[in-house]
PDB file of N, CA and C in Angstrom:
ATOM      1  N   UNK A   1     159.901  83.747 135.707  1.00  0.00           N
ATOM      2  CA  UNK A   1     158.888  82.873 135.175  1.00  0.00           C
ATOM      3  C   UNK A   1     159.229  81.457 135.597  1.00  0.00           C
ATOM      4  N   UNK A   2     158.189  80.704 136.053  1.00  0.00           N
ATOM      5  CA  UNK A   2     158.069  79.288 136.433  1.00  0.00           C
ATOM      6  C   UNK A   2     158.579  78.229 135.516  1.00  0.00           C
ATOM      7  N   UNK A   3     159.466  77.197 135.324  1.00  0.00           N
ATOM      8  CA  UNK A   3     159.118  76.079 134.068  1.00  0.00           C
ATOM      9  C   UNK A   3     158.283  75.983 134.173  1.00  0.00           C
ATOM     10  N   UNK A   4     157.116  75.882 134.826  1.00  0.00           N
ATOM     11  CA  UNK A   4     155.736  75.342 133.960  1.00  0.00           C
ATOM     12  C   UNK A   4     154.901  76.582 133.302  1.00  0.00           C
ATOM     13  N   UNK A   5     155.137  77.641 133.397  1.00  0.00           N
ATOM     14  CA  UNK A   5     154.977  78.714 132.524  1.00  0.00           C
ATOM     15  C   UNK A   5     155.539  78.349 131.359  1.00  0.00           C
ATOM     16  N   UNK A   6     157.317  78.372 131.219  1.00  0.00           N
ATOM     17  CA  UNK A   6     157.265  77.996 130.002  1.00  0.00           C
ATOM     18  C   UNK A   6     156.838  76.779 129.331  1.00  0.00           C
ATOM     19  N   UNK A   7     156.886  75.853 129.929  1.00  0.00           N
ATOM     20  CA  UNK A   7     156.296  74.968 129.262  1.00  0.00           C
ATOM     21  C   UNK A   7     154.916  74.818 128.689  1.00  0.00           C
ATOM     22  N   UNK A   8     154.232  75.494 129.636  1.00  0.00           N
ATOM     23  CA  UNK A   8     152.743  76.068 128.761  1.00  0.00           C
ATOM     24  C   UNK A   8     152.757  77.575 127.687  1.00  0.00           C
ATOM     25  N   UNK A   9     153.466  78.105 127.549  1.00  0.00           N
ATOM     26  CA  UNK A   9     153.994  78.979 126.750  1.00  0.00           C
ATOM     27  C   UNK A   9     154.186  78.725 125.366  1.00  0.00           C
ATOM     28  N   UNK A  10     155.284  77.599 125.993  1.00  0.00           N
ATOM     29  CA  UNK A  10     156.121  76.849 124.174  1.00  0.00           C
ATOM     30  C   UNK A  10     154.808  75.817 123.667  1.00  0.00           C
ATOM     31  N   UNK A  11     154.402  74.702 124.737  1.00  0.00           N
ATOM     32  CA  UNK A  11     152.953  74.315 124.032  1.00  0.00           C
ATOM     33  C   UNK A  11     152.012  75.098 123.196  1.00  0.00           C
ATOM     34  N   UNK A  12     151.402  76.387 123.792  1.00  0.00           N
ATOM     35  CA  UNK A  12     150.652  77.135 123.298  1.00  0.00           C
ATOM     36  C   UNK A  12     151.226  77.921 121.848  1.00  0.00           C
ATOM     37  N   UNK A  13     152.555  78.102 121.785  1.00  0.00           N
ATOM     38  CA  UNK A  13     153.206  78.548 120.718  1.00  0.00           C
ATOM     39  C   UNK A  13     153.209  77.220 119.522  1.00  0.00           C
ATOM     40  N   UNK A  14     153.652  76.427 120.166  1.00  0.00           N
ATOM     41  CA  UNK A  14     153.453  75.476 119.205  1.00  0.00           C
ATOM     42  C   UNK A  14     152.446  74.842 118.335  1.00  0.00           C
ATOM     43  N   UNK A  15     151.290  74.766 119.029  1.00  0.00           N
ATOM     44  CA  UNK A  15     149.636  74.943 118.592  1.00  0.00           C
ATOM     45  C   UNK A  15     149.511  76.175 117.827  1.00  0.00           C
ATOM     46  N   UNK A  16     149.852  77.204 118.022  1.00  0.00           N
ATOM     47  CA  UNK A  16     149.137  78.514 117.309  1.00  0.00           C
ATOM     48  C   UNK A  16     149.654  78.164 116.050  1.00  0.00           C
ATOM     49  N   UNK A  17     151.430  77.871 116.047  1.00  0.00           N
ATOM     50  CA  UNK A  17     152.309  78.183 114.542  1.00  0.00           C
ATOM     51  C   UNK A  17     152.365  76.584 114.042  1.00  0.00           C
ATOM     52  N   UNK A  18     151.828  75.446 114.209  1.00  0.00           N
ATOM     53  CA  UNK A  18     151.506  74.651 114.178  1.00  0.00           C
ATOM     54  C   UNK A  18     153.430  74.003 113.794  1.00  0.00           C
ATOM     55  N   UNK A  19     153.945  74.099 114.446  1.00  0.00           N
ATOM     56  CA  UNK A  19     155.519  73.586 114.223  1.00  0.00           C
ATOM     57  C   UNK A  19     155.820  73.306 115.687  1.00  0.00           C
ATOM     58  N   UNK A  20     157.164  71.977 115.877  1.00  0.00           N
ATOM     59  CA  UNK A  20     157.351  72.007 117.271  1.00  0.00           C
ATOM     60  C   UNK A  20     159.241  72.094 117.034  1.00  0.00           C
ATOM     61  N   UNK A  21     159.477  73.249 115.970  1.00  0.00           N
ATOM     62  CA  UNK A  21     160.850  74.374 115.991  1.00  0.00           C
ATOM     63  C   UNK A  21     160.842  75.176 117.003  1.00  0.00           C
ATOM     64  N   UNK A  22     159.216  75.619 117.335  1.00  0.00           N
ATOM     65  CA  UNK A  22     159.005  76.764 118.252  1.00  0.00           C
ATOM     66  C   UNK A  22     159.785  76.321 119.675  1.00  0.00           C
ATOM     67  N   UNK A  23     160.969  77.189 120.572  1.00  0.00           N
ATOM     68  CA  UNK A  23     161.126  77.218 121.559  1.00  0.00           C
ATOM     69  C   UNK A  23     161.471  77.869 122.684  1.00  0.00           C
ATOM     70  N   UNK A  24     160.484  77.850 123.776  1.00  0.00           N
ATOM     71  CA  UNK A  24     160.696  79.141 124.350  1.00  0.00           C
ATOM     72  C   UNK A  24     161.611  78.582 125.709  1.00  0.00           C
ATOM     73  N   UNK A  25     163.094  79.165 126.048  1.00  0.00           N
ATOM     74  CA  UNK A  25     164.273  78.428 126.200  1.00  0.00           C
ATOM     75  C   UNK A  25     164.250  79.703 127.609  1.00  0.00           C
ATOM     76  N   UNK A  26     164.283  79.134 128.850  1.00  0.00           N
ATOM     77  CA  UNK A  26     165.041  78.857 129.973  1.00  0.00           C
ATOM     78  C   UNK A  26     166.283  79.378 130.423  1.00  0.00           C
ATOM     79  N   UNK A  27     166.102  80.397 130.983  1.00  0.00           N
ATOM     80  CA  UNK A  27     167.746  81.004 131.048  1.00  0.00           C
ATOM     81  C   UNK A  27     168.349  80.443 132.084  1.00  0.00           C
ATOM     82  N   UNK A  28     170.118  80.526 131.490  1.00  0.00           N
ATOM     83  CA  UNK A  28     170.778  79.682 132.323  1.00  0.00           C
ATOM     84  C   UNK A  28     171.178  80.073 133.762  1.00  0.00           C
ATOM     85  N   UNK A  29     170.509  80.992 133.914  1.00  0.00           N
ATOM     86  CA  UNK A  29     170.586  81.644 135.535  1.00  0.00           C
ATOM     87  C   UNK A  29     169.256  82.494 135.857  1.00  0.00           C
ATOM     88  N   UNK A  30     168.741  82.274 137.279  1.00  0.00           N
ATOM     89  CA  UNK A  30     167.767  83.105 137.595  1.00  0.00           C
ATOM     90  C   UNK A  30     167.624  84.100 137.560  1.00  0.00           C
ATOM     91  N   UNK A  31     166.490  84.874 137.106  1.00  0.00           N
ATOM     92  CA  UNK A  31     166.022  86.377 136.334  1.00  0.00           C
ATOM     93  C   UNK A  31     166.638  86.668 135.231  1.00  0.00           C
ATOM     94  N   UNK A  32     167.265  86.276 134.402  1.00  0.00           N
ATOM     95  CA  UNK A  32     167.689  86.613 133.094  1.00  0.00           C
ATOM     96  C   UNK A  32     166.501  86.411 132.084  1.00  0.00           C
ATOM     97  N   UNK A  33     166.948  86.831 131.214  1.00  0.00           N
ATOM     98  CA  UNK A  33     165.703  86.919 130.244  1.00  0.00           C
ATOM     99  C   UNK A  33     165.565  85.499 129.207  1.00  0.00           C
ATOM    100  N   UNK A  34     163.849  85.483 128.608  1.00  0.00           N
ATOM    101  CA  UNK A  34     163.736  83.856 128.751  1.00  0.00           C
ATOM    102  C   UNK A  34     163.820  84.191 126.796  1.00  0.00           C
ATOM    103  N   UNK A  35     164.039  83.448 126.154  1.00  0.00           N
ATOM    104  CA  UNK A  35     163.930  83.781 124.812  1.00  0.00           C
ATOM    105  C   UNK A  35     163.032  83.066 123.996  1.00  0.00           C
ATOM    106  N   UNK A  36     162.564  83.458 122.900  1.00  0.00           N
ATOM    107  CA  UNK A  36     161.920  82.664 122.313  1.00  0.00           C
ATOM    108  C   UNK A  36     162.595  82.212 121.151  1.00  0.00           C
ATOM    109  N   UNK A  37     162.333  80.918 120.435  1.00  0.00           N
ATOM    110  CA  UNK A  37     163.533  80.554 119.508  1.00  0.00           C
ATOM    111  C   UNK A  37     162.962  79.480 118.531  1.00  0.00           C
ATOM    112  N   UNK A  38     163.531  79.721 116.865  1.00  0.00           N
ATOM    113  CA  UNK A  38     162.949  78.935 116.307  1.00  0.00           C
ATOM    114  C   UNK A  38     164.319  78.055 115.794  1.00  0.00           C
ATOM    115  N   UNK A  39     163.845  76.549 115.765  1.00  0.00           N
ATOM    116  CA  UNK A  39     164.974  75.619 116.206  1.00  0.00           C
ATOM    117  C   UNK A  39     165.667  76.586 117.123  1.00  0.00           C
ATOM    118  N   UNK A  40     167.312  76.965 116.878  1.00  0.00           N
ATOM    119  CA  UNK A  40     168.161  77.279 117.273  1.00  0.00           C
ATOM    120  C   UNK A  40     168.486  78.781 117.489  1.00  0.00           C
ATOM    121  N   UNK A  41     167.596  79.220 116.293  1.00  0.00           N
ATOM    122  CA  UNK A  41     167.898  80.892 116.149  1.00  0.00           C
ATOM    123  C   UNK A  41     166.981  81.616 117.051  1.00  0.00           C
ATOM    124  N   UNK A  42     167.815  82.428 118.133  1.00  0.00           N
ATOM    125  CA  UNK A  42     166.774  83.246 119.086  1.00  0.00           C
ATOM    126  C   UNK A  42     165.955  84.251 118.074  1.00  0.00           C
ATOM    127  N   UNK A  43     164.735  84.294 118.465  1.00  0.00           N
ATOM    128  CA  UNK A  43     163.955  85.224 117.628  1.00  0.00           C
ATOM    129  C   UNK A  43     163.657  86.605 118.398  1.00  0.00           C
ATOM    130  N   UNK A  44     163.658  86.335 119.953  1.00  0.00           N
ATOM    131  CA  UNK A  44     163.023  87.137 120.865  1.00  0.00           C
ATOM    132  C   UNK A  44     162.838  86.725 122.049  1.00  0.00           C
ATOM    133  N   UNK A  45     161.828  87.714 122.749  1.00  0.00           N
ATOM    134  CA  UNK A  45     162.156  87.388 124.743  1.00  0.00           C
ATOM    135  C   UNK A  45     160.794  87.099 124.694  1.00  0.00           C
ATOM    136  N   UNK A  46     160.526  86.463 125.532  1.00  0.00           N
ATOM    137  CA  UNK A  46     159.194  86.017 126.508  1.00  0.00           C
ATOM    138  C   UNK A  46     159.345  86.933 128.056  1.00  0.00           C
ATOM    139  N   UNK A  47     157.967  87.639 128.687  1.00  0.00           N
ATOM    140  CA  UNK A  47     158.015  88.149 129.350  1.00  0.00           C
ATOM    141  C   UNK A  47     156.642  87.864 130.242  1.00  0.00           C
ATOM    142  N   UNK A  48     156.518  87.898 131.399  1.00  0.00           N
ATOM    143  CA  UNK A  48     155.530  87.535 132.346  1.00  0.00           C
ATOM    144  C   UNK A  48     155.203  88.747 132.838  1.00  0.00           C
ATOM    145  N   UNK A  49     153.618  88.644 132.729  1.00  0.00           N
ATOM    146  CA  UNK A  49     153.394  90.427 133.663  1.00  0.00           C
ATOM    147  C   UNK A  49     151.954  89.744 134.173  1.00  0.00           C
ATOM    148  N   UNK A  50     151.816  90.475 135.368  1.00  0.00           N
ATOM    149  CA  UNK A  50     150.601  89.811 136.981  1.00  0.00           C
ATOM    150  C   UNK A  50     150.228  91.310 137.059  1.00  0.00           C
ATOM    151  N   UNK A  51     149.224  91.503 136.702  1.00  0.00           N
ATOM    152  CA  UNK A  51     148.260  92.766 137.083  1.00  0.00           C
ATOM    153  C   UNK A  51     147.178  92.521 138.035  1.00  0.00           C
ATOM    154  N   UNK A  52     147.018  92.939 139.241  1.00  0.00           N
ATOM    155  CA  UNK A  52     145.447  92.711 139.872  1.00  0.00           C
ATOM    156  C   UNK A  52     145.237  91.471 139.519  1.00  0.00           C
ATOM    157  N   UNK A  53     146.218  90.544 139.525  1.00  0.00           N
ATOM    158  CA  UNK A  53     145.850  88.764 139.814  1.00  0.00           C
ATOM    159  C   UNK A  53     145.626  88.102 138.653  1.00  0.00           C
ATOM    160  N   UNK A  54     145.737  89.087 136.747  1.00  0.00           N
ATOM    161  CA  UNK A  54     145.726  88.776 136.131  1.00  0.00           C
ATOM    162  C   UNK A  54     146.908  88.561 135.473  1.00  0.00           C
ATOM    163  N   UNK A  55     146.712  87.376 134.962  1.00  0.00           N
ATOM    164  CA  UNK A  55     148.519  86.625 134.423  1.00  0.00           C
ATOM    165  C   UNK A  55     148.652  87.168 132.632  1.00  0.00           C
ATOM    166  N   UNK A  56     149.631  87.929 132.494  1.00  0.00           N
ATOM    167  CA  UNK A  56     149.581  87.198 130.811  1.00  0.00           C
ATOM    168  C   UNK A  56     151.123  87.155 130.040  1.00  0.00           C
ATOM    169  N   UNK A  57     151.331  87.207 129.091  1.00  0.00           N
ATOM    170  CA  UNK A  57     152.948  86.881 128.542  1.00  0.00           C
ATOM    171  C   UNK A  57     152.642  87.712 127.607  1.00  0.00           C
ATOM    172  N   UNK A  58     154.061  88.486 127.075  1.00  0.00           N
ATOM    173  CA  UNK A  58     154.302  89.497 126.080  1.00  0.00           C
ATOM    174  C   UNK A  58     155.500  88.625 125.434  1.00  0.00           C
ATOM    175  N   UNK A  59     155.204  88.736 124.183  1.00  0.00           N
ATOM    176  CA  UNK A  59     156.562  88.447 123.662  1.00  0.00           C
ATOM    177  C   UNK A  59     157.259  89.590 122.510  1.00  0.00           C
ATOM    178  N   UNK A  60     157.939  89.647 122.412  1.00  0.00           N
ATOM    179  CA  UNK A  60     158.758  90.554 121.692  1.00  0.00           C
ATOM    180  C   UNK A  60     160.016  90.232 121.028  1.00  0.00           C
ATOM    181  N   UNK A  61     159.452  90.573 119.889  1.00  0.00           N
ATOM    182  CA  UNK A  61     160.472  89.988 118.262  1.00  0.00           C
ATOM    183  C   UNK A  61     161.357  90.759 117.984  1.00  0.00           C
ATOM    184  N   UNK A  62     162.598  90.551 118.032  1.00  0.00           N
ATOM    185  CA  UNK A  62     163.429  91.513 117.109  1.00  0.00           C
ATOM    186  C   UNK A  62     163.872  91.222 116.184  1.00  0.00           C
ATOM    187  N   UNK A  63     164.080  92.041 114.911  1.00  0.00           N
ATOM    188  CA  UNK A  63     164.085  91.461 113.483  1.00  0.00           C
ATOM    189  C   UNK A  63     165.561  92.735 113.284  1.00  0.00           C
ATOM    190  N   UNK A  64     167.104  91.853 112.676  1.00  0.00           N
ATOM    191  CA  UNK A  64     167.750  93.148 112.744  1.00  0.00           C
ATOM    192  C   UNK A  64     168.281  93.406 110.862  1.00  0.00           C
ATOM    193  N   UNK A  65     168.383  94.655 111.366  1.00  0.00           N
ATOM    194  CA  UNK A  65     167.946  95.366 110.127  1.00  0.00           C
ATOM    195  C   UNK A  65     169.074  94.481 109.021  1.00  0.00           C
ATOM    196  N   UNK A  66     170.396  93.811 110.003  1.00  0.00           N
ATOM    197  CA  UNK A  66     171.331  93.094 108.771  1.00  0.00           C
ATOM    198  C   UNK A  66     170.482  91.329 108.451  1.00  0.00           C
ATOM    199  N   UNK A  67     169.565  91.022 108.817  1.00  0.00           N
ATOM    200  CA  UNK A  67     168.914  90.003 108.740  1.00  0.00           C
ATOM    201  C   UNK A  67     168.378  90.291 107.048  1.00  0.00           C
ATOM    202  N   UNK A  68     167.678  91.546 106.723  1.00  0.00           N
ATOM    203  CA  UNK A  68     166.774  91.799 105.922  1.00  0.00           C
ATOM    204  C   UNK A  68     167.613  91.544 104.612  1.00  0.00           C
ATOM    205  N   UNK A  69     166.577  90.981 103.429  1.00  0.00           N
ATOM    206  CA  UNK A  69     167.220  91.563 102.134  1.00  0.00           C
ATOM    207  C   UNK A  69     167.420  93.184 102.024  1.00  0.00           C
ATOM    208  N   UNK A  70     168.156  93.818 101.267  1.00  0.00           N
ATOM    209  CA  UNK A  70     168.429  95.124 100.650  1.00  0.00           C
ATOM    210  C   UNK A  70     167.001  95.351  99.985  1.00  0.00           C
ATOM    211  N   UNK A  71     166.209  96.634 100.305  1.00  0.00           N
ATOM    212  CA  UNK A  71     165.328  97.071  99.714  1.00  0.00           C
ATOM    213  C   UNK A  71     165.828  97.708  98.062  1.00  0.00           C
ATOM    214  N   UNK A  72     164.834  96.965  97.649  1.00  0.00           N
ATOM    215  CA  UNK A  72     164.319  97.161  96.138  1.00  0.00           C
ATOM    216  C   UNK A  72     164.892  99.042  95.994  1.00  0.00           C
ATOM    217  N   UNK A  73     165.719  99.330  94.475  1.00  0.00           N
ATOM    218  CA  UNK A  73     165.973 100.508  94.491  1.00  0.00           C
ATOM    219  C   UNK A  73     164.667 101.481  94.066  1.00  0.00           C
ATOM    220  N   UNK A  74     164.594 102.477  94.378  1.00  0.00           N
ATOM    221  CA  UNK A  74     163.393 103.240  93.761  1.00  0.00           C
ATOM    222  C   UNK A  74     161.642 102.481  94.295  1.00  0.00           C
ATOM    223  N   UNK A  75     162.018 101.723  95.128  1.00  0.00           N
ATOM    224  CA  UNK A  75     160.564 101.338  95.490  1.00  0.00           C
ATOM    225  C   UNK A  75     159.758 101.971  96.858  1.00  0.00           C
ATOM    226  N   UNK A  76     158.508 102.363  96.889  1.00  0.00           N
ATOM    227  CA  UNK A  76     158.018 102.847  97.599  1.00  0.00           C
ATOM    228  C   UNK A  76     157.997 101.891  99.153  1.00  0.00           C
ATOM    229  N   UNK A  77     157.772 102.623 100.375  1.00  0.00           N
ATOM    230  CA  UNK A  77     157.320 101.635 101.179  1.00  0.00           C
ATOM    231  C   UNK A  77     156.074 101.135 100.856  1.00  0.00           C
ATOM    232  N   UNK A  78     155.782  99.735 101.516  1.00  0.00           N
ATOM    233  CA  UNK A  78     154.235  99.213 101.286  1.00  0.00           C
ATOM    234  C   UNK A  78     153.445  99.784 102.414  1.00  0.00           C
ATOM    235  N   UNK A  79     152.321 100.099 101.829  1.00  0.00           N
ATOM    236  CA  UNK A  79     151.474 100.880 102.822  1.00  0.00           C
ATOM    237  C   UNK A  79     150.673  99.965 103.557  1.00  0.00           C
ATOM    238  N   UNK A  80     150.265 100.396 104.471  1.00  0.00           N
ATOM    239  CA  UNK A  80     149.928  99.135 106.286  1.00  0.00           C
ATOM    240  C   UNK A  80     148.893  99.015 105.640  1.00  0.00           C
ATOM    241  N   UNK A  81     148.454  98.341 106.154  1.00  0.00           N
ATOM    242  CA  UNK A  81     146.774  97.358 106.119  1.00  0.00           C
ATOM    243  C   UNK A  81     146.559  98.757 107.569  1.00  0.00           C
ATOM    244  N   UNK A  82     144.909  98.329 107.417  1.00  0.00           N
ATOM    245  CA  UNK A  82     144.016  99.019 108.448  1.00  0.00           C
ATOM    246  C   UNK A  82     143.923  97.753 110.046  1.00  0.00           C
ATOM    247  N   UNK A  83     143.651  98.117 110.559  1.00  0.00           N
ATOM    248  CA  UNK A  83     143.872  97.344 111.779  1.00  0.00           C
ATOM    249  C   UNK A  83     142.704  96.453 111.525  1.00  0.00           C
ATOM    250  N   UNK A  84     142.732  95.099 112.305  1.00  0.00           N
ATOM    251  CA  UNK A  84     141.335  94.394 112.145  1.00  0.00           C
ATOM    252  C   UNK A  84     140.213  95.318 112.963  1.00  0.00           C
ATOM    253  N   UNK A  85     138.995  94.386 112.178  1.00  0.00           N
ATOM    254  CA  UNK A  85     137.941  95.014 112.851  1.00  0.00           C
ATOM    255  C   UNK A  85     137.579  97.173 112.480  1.00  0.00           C
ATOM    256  N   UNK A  86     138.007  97.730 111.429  1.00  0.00           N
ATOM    257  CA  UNK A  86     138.622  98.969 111.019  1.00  0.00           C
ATOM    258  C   UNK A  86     138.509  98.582 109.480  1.00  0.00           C
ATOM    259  N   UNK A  87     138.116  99.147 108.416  1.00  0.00           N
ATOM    260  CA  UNK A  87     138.133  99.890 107.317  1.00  0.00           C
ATOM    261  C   UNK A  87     139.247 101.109 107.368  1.00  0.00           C
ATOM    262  N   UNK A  88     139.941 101.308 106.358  1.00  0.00           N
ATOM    263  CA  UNK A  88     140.865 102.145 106.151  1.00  0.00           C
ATOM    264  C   UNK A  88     140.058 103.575 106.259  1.00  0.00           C
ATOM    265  N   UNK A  89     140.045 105.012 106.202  1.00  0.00           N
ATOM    266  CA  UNK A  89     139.624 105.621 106.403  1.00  0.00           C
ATOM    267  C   UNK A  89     138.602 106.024 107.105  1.00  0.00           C
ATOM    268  N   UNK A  90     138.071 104.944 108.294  1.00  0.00           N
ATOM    269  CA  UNK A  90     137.143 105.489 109.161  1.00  0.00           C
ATOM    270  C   UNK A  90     137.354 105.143 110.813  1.00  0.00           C
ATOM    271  N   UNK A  91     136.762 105.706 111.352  1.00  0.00           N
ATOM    272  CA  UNK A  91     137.018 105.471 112.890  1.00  0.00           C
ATOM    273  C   UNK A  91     136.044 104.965 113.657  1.00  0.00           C
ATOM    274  N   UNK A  92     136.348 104.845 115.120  1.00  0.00           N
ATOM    275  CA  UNK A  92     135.052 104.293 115.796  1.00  0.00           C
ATOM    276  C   UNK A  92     134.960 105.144 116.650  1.00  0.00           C
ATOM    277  N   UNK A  93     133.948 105.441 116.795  1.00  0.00           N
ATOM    278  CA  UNK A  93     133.649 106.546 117.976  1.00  0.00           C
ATOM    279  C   UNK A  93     132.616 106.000 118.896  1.00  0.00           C
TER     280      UNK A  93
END
């Protein structure tokens, strides 16, 4: 990925989450992976993908499981929301 990729990257991140903690950080050698980071703490990777001349960025969060509080004893999982655009029990055909 280009600096000016990231730099339009971390702009655009910064607009969406309206904070400028957001940073998407530059690896210190070519082709390594680019991270995304709030202040200081890496959150995740930034990734560039070119299909048939179309550009777009994936990013991908990892959340690790010793980060989390300890789940509640005896509590159920919370059940998902329905996807947007979707009502829970129906489909689109």
């Amino acid at each position: 990925m280009e600096s000016s990729d990231i730099a339009r990257v971390q702009t655009y991140l910064r607009k969406l989450f309206g904070s400028d903690k957001v940073n998407v950080v530059a690896p210190p050698r070519k082709g390594a992976t680019i991270e995304l980071a709030i202040d200081k703490e890496v959150i995740g990777t930034v990734h560039r993908d070119e299909d048939e001349g179309e550009v777009s960025f994936s990013i991908i969060i990892t959340v690790l499981e010793e980060d989390l509080a300890p789940a509640a004893a005896g509590s159920a999982p919370a059940k998902a929301a329905a996807p947007a655009g979707k009502t829970a029990g129906t489909s689109r055909r």
